[in-house]
PDB file of N, CA and C in Angstrom:
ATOM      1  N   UNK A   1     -31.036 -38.410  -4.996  1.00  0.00           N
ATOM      2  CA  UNK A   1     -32.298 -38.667  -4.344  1.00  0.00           C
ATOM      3  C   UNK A   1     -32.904 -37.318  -3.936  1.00  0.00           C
ATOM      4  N   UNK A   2     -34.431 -37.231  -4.592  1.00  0.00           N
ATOM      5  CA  UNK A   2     -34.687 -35.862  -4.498  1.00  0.00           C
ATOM      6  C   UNK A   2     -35.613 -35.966  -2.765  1.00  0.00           C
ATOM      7  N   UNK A   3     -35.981 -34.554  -2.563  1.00  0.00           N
ATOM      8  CA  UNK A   3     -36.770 -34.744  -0.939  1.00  0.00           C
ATOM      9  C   UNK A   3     -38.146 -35.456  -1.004  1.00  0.00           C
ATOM     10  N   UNK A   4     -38.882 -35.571  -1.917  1.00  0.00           N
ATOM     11  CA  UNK A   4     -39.870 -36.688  -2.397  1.00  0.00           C
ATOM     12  C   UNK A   4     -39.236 -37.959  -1.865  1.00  0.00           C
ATOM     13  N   UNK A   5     -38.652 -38.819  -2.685  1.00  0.00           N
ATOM     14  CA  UNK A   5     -38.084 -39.871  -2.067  1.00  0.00           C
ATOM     15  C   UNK A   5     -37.688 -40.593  -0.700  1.00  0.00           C
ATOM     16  N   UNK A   6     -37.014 -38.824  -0.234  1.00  0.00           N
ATOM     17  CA  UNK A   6     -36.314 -39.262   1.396  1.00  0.00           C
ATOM     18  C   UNK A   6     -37.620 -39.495   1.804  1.00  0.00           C
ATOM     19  N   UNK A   7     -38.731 -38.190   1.879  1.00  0.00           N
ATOM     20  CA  UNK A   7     -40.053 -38.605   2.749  1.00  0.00           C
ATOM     21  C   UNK A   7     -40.576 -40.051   1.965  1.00  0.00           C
ATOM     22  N   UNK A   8     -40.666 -40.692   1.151  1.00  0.00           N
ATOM     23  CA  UNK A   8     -41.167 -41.754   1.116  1.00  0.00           C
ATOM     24  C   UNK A   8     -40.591 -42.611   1.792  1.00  0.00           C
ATOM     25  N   UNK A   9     -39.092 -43.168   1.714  1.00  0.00           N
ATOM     26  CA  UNK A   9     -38.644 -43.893   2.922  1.00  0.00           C
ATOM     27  C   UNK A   9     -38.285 -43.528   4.472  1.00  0.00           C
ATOM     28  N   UNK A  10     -39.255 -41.616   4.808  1.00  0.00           N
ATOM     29  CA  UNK A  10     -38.854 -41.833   6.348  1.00  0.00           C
ATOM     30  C   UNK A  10     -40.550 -42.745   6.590  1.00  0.00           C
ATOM     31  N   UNK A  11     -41.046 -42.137   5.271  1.00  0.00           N
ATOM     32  CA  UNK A  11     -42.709 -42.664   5.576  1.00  0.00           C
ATOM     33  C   UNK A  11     -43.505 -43.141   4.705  1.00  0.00           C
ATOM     34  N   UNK A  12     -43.251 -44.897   4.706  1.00  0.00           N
ATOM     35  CA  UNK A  12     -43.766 -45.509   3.682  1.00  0.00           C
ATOM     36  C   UNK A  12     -45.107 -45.908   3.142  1.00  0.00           C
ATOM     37  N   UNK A  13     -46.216 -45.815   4.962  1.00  0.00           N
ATOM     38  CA  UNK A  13     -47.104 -45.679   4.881  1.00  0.00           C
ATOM     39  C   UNK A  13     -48.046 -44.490   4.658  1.00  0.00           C
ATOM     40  N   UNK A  14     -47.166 -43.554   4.543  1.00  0.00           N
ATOM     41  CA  UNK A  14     -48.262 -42.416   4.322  1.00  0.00           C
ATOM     42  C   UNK A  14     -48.840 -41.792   2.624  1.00  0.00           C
ATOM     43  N   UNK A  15     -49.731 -41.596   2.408  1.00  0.00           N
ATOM     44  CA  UNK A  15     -50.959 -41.222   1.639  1.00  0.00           C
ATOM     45  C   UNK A  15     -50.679 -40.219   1.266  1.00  0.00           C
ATOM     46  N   UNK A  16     -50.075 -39.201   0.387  1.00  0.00           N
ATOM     47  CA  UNK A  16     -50.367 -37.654   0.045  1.00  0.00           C
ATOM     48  C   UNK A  16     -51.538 -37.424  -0.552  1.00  0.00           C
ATOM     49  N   UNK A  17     -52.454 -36.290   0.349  1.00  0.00           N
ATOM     50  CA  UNK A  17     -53.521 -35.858  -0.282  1.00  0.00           C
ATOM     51  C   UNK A  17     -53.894 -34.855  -1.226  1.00  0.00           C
ATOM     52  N   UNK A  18     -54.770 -34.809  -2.064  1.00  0.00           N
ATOM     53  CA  UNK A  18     -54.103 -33.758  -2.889  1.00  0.00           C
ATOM     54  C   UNK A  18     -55.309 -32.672  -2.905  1.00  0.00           C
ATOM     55  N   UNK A  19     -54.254 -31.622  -3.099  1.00  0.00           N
ATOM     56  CA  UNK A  19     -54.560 -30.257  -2.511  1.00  0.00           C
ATOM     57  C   UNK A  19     -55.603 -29.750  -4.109  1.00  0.00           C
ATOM     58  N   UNK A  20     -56.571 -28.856  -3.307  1.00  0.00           N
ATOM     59  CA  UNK A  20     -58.020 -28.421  -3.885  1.00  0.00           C
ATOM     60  C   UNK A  20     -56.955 -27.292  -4.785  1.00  0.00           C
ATOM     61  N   UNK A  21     -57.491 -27.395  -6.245  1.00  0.00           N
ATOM     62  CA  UNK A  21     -57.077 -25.957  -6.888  1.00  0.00           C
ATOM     63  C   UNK A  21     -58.117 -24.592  -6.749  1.00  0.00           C
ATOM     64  N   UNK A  22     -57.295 -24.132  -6.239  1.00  0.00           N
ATOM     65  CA  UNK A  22     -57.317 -22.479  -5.801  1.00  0.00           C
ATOM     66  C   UNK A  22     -57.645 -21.409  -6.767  1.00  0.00           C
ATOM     67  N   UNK A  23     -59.040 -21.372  -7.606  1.00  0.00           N
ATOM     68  CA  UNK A  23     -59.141 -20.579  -9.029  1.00  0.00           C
ATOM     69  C   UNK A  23     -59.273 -19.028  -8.435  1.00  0.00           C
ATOM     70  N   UNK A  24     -59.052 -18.481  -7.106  1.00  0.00           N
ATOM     71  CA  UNK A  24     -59.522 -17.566  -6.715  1.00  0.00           C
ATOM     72  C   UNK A  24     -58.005 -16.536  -6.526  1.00  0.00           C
ATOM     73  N   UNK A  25     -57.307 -16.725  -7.673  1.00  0.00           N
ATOM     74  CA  UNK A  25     -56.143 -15.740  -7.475  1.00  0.00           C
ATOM     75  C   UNK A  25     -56.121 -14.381  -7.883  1.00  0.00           C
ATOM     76  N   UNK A  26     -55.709 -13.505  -7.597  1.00  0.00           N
ATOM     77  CA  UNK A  26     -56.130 -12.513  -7.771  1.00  0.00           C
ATOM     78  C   UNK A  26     -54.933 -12.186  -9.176  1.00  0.00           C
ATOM     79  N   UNK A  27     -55.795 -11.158  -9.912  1.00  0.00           N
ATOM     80  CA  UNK A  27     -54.843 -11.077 -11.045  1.00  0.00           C
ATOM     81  C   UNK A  27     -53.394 -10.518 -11.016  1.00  0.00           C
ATOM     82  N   UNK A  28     -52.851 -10.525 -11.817  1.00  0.00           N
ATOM     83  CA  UNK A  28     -51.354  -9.875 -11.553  1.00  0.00           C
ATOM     84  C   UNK A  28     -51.581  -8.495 -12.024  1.00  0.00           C
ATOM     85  N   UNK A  29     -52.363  -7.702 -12.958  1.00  0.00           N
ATOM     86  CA  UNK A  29     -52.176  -6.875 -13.274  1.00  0.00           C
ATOM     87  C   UNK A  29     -53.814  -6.146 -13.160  1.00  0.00           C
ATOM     88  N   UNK A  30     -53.787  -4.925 -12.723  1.00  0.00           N
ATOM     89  CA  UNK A  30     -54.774  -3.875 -12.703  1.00  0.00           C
ATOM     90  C   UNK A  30     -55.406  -4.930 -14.286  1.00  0.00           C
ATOM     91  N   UNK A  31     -56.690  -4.605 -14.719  1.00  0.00           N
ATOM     92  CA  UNK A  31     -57.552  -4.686 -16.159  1.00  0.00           C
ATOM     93  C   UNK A  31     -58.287  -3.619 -16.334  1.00  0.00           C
ATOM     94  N   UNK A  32     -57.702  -3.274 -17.499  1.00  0.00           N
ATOM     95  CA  UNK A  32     -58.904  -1.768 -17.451  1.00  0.00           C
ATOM     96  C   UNK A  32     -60.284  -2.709 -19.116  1.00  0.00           C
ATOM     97  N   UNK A  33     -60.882  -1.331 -18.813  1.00  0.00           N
ATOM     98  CA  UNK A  33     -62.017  -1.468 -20.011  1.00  0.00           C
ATOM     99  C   UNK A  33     -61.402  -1.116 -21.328  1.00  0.00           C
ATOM    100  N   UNK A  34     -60.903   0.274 -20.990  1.00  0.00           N
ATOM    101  CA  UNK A  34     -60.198   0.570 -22.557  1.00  0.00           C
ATOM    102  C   UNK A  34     -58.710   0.037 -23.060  1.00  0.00           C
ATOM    103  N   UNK A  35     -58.639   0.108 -24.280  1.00  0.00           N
ATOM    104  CA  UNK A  35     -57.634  -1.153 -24.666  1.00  0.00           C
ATOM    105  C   UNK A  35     -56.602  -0.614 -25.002  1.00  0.00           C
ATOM    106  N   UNK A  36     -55.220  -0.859 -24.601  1.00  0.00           N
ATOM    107  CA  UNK A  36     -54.404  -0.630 -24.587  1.00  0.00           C
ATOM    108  C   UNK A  36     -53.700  -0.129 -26.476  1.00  0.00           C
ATOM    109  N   UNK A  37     -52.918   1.091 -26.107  1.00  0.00           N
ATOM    110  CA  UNK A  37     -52.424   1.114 -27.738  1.00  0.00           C
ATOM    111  C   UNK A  37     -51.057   0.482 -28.226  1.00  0.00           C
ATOM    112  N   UNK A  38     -51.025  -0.413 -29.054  1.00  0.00           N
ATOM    113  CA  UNK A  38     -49.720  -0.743 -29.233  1.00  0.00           C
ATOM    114  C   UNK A  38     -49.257  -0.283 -30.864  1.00  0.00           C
ATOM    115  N   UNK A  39     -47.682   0.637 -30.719  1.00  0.00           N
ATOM    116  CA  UNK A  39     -47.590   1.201 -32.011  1.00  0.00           C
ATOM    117  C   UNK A  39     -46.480   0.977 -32.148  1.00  0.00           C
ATOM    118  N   UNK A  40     -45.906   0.873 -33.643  1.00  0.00           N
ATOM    119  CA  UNK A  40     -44.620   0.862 -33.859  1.00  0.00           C
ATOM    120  C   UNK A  40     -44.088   2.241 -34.065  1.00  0.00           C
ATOM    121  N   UNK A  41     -42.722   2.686 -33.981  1.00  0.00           N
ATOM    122  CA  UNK A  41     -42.009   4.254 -34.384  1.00  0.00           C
ATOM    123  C   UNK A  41     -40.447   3.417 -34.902  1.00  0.00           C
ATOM    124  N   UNK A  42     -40.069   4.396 -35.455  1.00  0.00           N
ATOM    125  CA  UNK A  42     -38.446   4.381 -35.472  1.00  0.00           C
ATOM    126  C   UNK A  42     -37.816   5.749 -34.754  1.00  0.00           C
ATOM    127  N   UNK A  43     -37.205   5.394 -34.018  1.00  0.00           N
ATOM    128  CA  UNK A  43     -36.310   6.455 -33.026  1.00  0.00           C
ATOM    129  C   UNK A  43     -35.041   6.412 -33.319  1.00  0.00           C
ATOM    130  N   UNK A  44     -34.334   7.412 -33.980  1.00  0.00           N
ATOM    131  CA  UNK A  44     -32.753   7.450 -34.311  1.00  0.00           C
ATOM    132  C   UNK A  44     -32.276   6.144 -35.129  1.00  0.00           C
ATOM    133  N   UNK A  45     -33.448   5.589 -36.320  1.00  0.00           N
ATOM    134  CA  UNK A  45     -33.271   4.624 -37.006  1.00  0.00           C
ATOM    135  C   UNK A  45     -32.940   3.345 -36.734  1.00  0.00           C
ATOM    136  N   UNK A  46     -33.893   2.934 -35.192  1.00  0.00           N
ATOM    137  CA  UNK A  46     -34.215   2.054 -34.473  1.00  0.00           C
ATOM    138  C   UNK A  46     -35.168   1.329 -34.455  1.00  0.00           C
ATOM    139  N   UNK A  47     -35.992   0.718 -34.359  1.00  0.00           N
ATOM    140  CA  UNK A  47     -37.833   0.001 -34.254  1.00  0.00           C
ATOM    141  C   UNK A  47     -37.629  -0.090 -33.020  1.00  0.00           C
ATOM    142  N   UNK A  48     -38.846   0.626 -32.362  1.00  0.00           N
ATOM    143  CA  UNK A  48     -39.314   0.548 -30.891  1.00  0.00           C
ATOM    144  C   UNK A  48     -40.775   0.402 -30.984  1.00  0.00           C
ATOM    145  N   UNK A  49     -41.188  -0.263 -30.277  1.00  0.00           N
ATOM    146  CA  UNK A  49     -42.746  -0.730 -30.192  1.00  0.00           C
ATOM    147  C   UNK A  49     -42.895   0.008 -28.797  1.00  0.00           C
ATOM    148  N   UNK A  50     -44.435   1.033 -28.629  1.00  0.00           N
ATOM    149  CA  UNK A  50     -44.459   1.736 -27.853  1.00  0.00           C
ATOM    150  C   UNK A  50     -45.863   1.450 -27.513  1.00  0.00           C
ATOM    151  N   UNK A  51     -46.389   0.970 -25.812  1.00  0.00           N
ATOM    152  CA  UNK A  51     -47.689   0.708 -25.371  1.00  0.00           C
ATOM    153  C   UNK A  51     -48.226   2.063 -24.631  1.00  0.00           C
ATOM    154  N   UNK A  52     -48.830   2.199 -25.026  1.00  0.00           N
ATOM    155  CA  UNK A  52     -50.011   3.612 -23.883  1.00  0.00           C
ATOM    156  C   UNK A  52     -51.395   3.560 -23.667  1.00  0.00           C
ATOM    157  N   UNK A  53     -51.739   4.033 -23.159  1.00  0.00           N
ATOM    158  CA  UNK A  53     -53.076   3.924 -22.630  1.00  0.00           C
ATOM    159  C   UNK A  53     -53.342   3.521 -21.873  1.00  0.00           C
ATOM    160  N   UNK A  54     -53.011   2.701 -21.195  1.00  0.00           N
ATOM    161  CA  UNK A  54     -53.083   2.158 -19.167  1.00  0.00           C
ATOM    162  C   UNK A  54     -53.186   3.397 -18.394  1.00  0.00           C
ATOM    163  N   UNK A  55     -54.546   3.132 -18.045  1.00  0.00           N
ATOM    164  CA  UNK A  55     -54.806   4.347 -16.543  1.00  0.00           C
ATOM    165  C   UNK A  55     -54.891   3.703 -15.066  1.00  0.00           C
ATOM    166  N   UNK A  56     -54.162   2.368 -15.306  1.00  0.00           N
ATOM    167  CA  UNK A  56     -53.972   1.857 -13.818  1.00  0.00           C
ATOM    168  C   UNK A  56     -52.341   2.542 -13.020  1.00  0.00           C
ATOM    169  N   UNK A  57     -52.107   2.076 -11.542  1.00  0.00           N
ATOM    170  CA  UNK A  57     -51.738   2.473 -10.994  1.00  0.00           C
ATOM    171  C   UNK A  57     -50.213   2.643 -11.584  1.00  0.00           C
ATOM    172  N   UNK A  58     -49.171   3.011 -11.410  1.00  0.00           N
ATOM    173  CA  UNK A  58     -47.843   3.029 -12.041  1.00  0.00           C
ATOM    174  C   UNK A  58     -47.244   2.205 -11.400  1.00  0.00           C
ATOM    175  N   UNK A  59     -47.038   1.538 -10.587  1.00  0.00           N
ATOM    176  CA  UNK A  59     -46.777   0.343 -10.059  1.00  0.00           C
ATOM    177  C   UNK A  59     -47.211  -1.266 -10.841  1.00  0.00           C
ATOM    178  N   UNK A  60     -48.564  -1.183 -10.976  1.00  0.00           N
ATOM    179  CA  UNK A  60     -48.568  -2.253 -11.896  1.00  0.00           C
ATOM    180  C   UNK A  60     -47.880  -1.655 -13.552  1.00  0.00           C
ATOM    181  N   UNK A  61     -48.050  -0.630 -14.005  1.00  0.00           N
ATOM    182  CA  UNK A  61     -46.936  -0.363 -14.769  1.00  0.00           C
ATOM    183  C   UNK A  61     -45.666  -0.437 -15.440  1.00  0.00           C
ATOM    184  N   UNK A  62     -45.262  -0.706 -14.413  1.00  0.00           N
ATOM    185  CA  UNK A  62     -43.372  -0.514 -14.354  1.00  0.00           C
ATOM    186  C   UNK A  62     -43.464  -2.660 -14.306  1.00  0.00           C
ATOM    187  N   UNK A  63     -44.545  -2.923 -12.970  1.00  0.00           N
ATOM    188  CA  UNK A  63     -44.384  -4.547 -13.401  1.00  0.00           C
ATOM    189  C   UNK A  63     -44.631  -5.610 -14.546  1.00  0.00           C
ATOM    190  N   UNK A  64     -46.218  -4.492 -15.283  1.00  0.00           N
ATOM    191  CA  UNK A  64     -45.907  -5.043 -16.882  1.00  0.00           C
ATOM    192  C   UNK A  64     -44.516  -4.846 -17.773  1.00  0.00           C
ATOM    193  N   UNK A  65     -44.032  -3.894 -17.685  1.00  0.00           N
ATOM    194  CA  UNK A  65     -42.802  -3.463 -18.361  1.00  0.00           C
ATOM    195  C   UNK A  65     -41.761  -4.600 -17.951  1.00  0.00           C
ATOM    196  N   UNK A  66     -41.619  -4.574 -16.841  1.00  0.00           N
ATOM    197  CA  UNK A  66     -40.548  -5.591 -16.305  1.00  0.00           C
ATOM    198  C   UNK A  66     -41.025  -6.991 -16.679  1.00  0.00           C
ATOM    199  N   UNK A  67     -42.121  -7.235 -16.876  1.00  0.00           N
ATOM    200  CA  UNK A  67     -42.546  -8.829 -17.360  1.00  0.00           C
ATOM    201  C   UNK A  67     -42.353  -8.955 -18.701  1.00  0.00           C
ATOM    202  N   UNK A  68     -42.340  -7.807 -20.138  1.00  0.00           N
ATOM    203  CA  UNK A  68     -42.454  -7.977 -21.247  1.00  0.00           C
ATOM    204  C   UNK A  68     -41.051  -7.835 -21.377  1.00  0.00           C
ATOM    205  N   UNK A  69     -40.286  -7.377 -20.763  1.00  0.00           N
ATOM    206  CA  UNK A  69     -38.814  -7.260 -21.016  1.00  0.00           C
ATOM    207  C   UNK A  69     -38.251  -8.454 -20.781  1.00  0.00           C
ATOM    208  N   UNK A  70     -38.901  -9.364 -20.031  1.00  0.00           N
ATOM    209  CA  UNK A  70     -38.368 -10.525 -19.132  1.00  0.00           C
ATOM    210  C   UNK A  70     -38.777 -11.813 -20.625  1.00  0.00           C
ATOM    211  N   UNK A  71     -39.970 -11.407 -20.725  1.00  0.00           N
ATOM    212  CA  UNK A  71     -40.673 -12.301 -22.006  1.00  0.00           C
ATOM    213  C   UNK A  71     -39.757 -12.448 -23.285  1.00  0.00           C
ATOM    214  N   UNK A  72     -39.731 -11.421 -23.547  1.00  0.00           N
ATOM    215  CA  UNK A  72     -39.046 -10.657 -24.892  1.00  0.00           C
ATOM    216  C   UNK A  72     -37.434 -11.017 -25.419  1.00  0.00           C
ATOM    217  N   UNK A  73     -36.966 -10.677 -23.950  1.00  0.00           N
ATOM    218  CA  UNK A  73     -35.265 -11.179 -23.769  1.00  0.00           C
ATOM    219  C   UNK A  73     -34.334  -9.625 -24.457  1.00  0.00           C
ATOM    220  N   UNK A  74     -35.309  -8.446 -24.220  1.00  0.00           N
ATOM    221  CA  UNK A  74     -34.748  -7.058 -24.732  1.00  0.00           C
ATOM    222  C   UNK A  74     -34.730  -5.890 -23.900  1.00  0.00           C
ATOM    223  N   UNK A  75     -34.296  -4.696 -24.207  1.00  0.00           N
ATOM    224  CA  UNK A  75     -34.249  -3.580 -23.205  1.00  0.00           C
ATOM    225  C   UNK A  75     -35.690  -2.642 -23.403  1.00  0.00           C
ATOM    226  N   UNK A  76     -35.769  -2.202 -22.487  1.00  0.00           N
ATOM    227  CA  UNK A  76     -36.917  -1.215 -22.751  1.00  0.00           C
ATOM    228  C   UNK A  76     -37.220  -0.453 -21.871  1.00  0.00           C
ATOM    229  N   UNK A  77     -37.799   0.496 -21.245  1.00  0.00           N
ATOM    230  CA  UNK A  77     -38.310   1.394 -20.511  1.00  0.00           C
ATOM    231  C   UNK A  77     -39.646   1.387 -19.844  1.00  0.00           C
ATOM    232  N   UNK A  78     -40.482   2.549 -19.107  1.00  0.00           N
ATOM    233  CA  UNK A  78     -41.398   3.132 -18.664  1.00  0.00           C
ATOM    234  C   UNK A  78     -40.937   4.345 -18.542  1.00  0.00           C
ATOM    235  N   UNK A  79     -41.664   5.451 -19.226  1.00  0.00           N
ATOM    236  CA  UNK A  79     -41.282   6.638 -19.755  1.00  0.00           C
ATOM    237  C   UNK A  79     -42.889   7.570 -19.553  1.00  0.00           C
ATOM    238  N   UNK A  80     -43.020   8.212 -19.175  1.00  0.00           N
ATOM    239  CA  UNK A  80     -44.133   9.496 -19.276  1.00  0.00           C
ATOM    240  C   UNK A  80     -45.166   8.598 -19.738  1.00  0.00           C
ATOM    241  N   UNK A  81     -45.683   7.868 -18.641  1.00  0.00           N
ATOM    242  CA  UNK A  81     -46.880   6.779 -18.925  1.00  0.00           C
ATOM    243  C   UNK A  81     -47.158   5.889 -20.397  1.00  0.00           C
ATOM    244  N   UNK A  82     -45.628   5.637 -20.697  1.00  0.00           N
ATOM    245  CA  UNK A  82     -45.846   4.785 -21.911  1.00  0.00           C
ATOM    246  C   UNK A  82     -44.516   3.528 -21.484  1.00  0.00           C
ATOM    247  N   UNK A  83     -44.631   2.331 -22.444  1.00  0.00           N
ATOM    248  CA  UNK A  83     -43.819   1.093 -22.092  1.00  0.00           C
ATOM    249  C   UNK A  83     -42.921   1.306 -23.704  1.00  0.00           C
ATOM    250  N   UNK A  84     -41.978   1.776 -23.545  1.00  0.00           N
ATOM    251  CA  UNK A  84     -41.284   1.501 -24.540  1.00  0.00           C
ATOM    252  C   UNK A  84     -40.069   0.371 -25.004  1.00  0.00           C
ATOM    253  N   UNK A  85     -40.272  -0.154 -25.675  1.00  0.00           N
ATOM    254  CA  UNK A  85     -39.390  -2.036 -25.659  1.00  0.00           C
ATOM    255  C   UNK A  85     -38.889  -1.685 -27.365  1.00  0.00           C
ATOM    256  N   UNK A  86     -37.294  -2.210 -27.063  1.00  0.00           N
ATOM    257  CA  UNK A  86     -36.763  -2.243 -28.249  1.00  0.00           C
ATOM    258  C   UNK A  86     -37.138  -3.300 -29.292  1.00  0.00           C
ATOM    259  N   UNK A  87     -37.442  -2.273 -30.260  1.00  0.00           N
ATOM    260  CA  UNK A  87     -37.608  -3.642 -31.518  1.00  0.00           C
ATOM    261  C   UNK A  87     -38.688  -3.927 -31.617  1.00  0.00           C
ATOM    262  N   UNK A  88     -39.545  -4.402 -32.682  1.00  0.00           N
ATOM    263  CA  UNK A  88     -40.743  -4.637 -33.262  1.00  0.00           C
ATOM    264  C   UNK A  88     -41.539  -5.996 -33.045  1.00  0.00           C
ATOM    265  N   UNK A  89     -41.750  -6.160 -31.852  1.00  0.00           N
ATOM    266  CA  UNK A  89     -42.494  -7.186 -30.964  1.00  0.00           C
ATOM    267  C   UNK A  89     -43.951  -6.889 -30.908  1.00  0.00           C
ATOM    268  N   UNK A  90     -44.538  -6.201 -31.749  1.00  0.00           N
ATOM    269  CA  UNK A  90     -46.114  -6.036 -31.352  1.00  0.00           C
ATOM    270  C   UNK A  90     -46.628  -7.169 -31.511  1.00  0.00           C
ATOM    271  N   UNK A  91     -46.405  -8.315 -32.564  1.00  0.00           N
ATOM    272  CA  UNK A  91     -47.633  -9.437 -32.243  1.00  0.00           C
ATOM    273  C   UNK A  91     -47.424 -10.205 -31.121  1.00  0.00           C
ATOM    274  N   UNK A  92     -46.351 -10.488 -30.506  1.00  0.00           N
ATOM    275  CA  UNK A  92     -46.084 -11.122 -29.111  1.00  0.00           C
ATOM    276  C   UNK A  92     -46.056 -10.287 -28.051  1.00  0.00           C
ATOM    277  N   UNK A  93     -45.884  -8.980 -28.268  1.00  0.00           N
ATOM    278  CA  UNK A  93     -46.810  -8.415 -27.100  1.00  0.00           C
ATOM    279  C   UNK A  93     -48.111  -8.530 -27.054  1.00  0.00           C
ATOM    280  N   UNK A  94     -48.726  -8.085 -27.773  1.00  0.00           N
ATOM    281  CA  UNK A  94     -50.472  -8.028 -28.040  1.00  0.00           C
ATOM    282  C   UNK A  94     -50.819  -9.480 -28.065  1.00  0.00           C
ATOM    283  N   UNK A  95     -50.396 -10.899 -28.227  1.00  0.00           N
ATOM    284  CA  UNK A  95     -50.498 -11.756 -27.526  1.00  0.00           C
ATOM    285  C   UNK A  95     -50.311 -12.158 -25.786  1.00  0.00           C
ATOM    286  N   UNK A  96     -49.696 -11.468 -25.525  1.00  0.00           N
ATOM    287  CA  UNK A  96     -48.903 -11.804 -24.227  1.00  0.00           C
ATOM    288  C   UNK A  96     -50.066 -10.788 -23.242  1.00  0.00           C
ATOM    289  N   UNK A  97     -50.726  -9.614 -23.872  1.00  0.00           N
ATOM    290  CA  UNK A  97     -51.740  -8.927 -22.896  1.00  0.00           C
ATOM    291  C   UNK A  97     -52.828  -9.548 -23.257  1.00  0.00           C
ATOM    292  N   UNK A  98     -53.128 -10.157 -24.527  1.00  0.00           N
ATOM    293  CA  UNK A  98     -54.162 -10.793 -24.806  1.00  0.00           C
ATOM    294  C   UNK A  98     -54.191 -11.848 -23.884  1.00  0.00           C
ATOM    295  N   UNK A  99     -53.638 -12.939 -23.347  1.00  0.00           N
ATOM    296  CA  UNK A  99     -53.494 -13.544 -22.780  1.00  0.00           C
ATOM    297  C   UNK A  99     -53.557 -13.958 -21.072  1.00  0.00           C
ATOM    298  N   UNK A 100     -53.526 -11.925 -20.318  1.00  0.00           N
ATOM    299  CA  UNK A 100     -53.354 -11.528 -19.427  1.00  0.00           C
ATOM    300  C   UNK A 100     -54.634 -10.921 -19.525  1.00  0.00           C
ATOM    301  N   UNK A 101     -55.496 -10.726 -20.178  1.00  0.00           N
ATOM    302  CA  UNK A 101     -57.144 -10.221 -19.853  1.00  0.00           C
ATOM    303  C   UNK A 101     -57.165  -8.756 -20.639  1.00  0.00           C
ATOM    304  N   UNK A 102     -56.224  -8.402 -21.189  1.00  0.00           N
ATOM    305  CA  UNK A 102     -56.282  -6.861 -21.911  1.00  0.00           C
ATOM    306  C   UNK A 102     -56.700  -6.727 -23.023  1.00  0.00           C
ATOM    307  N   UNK A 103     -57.040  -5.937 -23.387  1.00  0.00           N
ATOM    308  CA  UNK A 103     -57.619  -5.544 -24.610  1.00  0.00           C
ATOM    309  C   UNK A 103     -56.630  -4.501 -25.798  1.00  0.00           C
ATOM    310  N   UNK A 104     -56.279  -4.874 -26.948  1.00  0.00           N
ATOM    311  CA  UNK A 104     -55.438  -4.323 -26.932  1.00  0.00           C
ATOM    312  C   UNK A 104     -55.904  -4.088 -28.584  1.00  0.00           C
ATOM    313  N   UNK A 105     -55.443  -2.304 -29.358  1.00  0.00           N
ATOM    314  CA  UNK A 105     -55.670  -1.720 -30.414  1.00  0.00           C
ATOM    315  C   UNK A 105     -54.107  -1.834 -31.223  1.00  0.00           C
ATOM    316  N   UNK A 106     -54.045  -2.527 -32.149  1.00  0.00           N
ATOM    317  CA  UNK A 106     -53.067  -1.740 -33.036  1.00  0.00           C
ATOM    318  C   UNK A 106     -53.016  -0.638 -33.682  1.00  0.00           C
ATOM    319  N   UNK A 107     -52.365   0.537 -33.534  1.00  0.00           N
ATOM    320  CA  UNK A 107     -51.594   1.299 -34.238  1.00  0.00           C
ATOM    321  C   UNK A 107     -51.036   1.723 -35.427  1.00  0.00           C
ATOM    322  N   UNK A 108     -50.944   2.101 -36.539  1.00  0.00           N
ATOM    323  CA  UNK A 108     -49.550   1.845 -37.221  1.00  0.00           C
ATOM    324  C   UNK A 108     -49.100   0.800 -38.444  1.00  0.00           C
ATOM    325  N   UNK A 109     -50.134   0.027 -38.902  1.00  0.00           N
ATOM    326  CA  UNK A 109     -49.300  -0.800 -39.692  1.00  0.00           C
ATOM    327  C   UNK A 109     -49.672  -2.582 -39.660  1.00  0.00           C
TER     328      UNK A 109
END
């Protein structure tokens, strides 16, 4: 019996009202104008997909990095103002900022 339930039988007469949606959230991430670069490299005969161009704060930075790593299910970095993520994920990254309000250039291929 989940806590829904218990409150229905401490309170059988009561009504839940339902709550106004809230479109006024603020974004998760800085948005800039210019569009982010996403490129592929091989490093020590590796595929690393490498993002640059963000001139927002380094804080939202390091939290995109930590969200695409989280997305992805891989290792990756924040390095000398670039997001470096193992392995060749550019169309699901560049979906995933597309998705988040960014604008984003391929690179490479």
């Amino acid at each position: 019996m989940d806590l829904g339930d218990q409150l229905k039988n401490l309170f059988p007469d009561h009504v839940p009202s339902e709550e106004p949606e809230n479109n006024n959230e603020k974004p998760a991430y800085w948005i800039q104008d210019d569009p982010i670069i996403c490129k592929y490299e091989k490093r020590k005969g590796k595929p690393v997909t490498i993002l640059e161009g963000y001139n927002g704060a380094d804080s939202d930075f390091k939290k995109l990095t930590k969200d695409l790593k989280t997305l992805l299910g891989v290792g990756g970095s924040f390095k000398n103002e670039a997001i470096i993520i193992q392995g060749d994920y550019r169309d699901k990254i560049m979906d995933f900022l597309k998705e988040n309000g960014f604008s984003v250039k391929r690179v490479g291929g």
